[in-house]
Protein backbone atom coordinates (compact mmCIF):
# COMPACT_ATOMS: atom_id res chain seq x y z
CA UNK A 1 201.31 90.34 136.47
CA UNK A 2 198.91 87.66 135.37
CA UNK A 3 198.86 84.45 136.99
CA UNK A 4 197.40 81.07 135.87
CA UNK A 5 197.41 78.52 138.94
CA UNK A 6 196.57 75.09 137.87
CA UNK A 7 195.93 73.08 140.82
CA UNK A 8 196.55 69.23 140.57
CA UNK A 9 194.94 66.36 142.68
CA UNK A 10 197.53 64.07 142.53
CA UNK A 11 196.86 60.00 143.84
CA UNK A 12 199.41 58.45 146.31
CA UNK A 13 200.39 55.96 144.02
CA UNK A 14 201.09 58.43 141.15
CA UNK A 15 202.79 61.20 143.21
CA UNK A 16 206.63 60.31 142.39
CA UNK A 17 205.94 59.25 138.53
CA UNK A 18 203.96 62.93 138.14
CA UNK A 19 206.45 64.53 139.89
CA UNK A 20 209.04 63.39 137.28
CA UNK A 21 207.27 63.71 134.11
CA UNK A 22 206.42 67.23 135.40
CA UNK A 23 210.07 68.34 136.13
CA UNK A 24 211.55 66.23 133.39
CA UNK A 25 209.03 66.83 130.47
CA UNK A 26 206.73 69.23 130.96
CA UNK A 27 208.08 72.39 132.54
CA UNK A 28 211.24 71.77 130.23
CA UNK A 29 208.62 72.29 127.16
CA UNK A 30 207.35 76.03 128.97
CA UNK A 31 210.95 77.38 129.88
CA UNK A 32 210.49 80.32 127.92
CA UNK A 33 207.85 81.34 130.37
CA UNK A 34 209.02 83.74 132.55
CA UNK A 35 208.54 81.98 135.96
CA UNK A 36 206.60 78.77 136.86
CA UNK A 37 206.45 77.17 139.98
CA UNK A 38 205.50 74.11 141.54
CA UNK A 39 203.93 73.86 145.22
CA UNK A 40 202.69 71.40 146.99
CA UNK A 41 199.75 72.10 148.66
CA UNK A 42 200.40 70.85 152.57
CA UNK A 43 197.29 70.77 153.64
CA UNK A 44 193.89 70.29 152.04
CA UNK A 45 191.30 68.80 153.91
CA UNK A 46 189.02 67.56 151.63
CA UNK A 47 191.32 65.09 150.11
CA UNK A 48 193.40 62.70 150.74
CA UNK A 49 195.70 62.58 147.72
CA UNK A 50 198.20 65.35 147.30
CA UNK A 51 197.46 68.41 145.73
CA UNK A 52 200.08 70.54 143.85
CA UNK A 53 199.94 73.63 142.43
CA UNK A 54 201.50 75.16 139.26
CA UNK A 55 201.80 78.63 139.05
CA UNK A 56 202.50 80.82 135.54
CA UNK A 57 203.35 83.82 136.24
CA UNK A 58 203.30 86.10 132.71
CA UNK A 59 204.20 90.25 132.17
CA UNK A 60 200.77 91.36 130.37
CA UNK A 61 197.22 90.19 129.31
CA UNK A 62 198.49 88.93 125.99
CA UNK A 63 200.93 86.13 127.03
CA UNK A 64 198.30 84.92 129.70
CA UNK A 65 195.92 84.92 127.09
CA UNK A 66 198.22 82.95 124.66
CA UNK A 67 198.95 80.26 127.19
CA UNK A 68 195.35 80.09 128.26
CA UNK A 69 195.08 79.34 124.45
CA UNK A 70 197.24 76.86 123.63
CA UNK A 71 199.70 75.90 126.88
CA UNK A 72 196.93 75.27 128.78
CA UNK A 73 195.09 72.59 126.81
CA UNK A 74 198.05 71.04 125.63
CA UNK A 75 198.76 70.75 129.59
CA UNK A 76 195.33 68.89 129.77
CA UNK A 77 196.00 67.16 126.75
CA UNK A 78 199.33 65.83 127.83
CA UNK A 79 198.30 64.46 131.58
CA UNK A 80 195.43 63.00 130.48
CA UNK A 81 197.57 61.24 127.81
CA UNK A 82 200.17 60.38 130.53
CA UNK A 83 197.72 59.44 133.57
CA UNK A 84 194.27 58.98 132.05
CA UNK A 85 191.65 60.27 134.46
CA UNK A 86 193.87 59.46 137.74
CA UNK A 87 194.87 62.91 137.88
CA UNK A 88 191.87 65.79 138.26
CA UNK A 89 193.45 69.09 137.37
CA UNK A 90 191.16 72.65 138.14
CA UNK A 91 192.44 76.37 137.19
CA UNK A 92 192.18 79.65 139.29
CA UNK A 93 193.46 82.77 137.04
CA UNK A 94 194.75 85.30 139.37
CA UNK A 95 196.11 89.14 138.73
CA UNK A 96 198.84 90.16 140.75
CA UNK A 97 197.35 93.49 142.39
CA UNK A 98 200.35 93.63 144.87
CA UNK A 99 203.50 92.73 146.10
CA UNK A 100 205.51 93.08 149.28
């Protein structure tokens, strides 16, 4: 399984609005994707705005790669568009090796 994890440093003052526009909007646009998930990060010490975490999860190389190709900018695209720079967003892509 390949795994794109989009981590999101979120201000105070933002956190319900992004929330919403990220359960309401955006992950409805991705539903075909066979699982996403949203964390919040609990504790990150180097910060004191939240940080959350979306996770794609995809079957092979060639979905990732589509997303990393188009979902992923228009993800950019669309928070910059919806909180200008207020919202700093930095990807990890993972590979599942394994799982318990």
């Amino acid at each position: 399984m390949y795994i794109i994890n989009i981590t999101n440093v979120v201000p105070n003052q933002l956190q319900e609005k992004w929330i919403s526009w990220i359960k309401k909007n955006y992950l409805k646009k991705y539903s075909n994707i066979k699982k996403i998930s949203l964390i919040k990060v609990v504790e990150y010490l180097s910060s004191t705005d939240i940080n959350y975490s979306l996770q794609y999860c995809f079957a092979n190389k060639l979905e990732y790669d589509a997303f990393i190709k188009i979902g992923l900018p228009d993800f950019e695209k669309q928070t910059e568009l919806h909180f200008g720079f207020n919202v700093t967003t930095f990807k990890s892509e993972l590979k599942l090796i394994c799982e318990v």
